[in-house]
Structure formats: C-alpha cells, structure tokens
N, C-alpha and C. Protein backbone atom coordinates (compact mmCIF):
# COMPACT_ATOMS: atom_id res chain seq x y z
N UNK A 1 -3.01 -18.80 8.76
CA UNK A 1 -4.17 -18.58 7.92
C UNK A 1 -4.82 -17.25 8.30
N UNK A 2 -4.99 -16.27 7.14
CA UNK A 2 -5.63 -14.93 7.52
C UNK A 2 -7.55 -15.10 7.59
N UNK A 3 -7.81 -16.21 7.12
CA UNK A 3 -9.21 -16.14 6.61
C UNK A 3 -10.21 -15.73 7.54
N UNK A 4 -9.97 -16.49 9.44
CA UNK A 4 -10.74 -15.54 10.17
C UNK A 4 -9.86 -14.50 10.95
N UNK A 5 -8.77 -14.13 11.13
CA UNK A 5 -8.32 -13.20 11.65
C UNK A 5 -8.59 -11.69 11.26
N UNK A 6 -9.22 -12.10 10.17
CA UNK A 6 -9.30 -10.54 9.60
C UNK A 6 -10.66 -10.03 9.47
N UNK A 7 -11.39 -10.35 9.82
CA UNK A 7 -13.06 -10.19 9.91
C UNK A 7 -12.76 -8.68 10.64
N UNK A 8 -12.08 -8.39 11.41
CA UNK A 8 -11.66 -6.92 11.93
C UNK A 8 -11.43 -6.15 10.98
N UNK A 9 -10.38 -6.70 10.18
CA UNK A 9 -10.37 -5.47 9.01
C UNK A 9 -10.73 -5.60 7.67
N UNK A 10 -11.62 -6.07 7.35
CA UNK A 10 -12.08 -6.62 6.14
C UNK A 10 -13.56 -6.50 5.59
N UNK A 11 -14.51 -6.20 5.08
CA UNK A 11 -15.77 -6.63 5.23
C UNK A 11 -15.89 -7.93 4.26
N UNK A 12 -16.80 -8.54 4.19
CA UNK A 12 -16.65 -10.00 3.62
C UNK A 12 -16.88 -9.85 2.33
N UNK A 13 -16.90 -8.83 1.64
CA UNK A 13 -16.88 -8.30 -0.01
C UNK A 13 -15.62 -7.98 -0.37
N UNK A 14 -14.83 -7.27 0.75
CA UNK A 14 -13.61 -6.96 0.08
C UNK A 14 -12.50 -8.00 0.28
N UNK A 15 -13.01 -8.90 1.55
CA UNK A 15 -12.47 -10.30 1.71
C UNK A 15 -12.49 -11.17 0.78
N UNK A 16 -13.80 -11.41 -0.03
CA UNK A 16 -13.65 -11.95 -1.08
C UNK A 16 -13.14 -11.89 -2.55
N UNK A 17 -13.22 -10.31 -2.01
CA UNK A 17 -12.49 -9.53 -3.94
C UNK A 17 -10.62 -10.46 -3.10
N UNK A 18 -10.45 -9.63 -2.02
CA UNK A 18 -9.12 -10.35 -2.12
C UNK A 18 -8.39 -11.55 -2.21
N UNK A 19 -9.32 -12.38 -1.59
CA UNK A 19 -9.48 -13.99 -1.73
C UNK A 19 -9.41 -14.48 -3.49
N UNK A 20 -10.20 -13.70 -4.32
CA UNK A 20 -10.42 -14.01 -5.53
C UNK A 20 -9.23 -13.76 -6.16
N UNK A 21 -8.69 -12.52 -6.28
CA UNK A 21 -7.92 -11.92 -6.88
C UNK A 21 -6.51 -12.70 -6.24
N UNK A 22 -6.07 -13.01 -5.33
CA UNK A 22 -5.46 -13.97 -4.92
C UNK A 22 -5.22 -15.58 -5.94
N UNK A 23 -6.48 -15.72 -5.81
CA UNK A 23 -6.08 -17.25 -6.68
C UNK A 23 -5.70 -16.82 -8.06
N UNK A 24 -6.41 -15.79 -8.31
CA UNK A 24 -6.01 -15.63 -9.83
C UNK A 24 -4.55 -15.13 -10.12
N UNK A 25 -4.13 -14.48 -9.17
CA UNK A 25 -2.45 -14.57 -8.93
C UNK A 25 -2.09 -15.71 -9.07
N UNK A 26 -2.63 -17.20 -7.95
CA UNK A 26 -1.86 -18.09 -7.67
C UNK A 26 -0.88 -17.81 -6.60
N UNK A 27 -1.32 -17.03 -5.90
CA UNK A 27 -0.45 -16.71 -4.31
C UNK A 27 -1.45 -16.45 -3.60
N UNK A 28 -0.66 -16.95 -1.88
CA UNK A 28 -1.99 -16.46 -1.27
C UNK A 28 -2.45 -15.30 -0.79
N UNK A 29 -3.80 -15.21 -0.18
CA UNK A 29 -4.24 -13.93 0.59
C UNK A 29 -3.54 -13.14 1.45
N UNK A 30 -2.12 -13.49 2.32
CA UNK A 30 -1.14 -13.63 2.76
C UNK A 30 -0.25 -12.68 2.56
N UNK A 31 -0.02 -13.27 1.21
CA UNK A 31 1.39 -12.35 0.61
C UNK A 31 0.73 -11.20 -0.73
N UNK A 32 -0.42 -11.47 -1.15
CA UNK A 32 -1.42 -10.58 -1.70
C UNK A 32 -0.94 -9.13 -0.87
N UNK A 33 -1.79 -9.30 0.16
CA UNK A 33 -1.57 -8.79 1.43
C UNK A 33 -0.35 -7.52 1.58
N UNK A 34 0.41 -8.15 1.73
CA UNK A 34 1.87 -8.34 1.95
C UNK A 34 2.49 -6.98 0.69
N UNK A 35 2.37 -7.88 -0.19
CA UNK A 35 2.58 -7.28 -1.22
C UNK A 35 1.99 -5.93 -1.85
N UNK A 36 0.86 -5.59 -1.30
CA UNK A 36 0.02 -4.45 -1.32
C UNK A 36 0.51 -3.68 -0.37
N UNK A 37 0.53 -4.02 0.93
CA UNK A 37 1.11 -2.75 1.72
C UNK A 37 2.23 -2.56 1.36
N UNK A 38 3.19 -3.42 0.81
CA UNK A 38 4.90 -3.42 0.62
C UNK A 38 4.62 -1.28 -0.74
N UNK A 39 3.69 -1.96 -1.48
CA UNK A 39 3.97 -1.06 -2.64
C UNK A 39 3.18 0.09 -2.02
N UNK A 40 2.13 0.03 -1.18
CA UNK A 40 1.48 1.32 -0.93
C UNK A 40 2.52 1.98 -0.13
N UNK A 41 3.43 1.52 0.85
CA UNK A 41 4.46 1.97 1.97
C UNK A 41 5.46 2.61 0.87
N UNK A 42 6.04 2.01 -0.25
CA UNK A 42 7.00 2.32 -1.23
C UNK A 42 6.61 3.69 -1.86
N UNK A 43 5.52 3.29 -2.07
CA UNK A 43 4.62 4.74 -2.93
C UNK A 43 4.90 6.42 -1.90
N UNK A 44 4.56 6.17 -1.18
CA UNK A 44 4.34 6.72 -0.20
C UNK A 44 5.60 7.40 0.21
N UNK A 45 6.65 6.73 -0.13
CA UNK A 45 8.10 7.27 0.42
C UNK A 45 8.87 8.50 -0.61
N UNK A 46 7.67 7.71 -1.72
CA UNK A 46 8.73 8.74 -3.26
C UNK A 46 7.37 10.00 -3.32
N UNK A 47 6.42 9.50 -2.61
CA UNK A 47 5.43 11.27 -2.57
C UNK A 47 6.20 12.41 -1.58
N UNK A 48 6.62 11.63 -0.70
CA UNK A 48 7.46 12.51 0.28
C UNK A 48 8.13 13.43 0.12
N UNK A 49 8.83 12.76 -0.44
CA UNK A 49 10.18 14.22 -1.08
C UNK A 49 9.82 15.05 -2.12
N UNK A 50 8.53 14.66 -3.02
CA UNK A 50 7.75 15.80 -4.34
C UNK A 50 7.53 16.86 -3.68
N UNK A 51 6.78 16.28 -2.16
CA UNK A 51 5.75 17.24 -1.41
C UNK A 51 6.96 18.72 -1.01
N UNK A 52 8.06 18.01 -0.64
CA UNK A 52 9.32 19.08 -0.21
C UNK A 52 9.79 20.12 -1.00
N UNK A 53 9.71 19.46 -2.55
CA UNK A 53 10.68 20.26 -3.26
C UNK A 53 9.90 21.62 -3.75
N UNK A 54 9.01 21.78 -4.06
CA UNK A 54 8.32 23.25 -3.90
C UNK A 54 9.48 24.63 -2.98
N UNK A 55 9.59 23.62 -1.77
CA UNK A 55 9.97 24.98 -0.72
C UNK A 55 11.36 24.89 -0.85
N UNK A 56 12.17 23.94 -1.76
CA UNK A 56 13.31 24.24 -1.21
C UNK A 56 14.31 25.01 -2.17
N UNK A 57 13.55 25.48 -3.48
CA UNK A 57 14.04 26.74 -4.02
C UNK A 57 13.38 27.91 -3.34
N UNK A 58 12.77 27.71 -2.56
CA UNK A 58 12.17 29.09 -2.18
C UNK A 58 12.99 29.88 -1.27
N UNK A 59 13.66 28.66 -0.71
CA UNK A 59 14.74 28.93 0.89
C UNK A 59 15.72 29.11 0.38
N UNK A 60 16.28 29.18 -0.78
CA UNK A 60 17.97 28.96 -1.07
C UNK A 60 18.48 30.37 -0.81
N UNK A 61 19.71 30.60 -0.29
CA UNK A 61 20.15 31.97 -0.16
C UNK A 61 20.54 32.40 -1.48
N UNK A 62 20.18 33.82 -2.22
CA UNK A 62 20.26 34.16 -3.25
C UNK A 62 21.67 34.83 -2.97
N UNK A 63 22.69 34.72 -4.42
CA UNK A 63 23.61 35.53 -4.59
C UNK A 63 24.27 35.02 -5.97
C-alpha cells in the first residue's frame, strides 16, 4: 500500500488528485504511479537523440 509511504513525496493535494484519478482509471495508485514514470522515462529517451542531431551534420567530414 502506497497511501502512507508517500507523504515524503507527495503533498496531500497531489495525493489526492492521484488517488482520484486512479479510481477513475479503475487501477491503483500503484501502477498509476508506475505507469507515469514508465512514460515520463520513455519520453525522455526519444528527446535524447533530437537533442544530438543538430551537431551531427555539423561534424560530418565534407567531400
């Protein structure tokens, strides 16, 4: 159960937006959770390589 473990990272407004938004899924706070970092970590992997490609026509040896 996350309900008091997370008083550390949570304030009890955004505990409850997530709690809410949870049932209205019909899954729990848990995998809510879960499922949010899964896509923010995912997100995050395909900004990576945008951020690169700028420089890597810049480096190509011309001929």
């Amino acid at each position: 159960m996350l309900n008091r473990r997370v008083d550390i990272l949570f304030d009890k407004d955004l505990w409850k937006k997530v709690v809410n938004f949870s049932k209205a899924q019909k899954i729990s706070a848990g995998e809510l959770i879960r499922r949010a970092v899964k896509e923010y970590l995912d997100s995050q992997k395909k900004i990576e390589p945008k951020k690169q490609t700028p420089f890597n026509r810049l480096f190509q040896p011309r001929g």
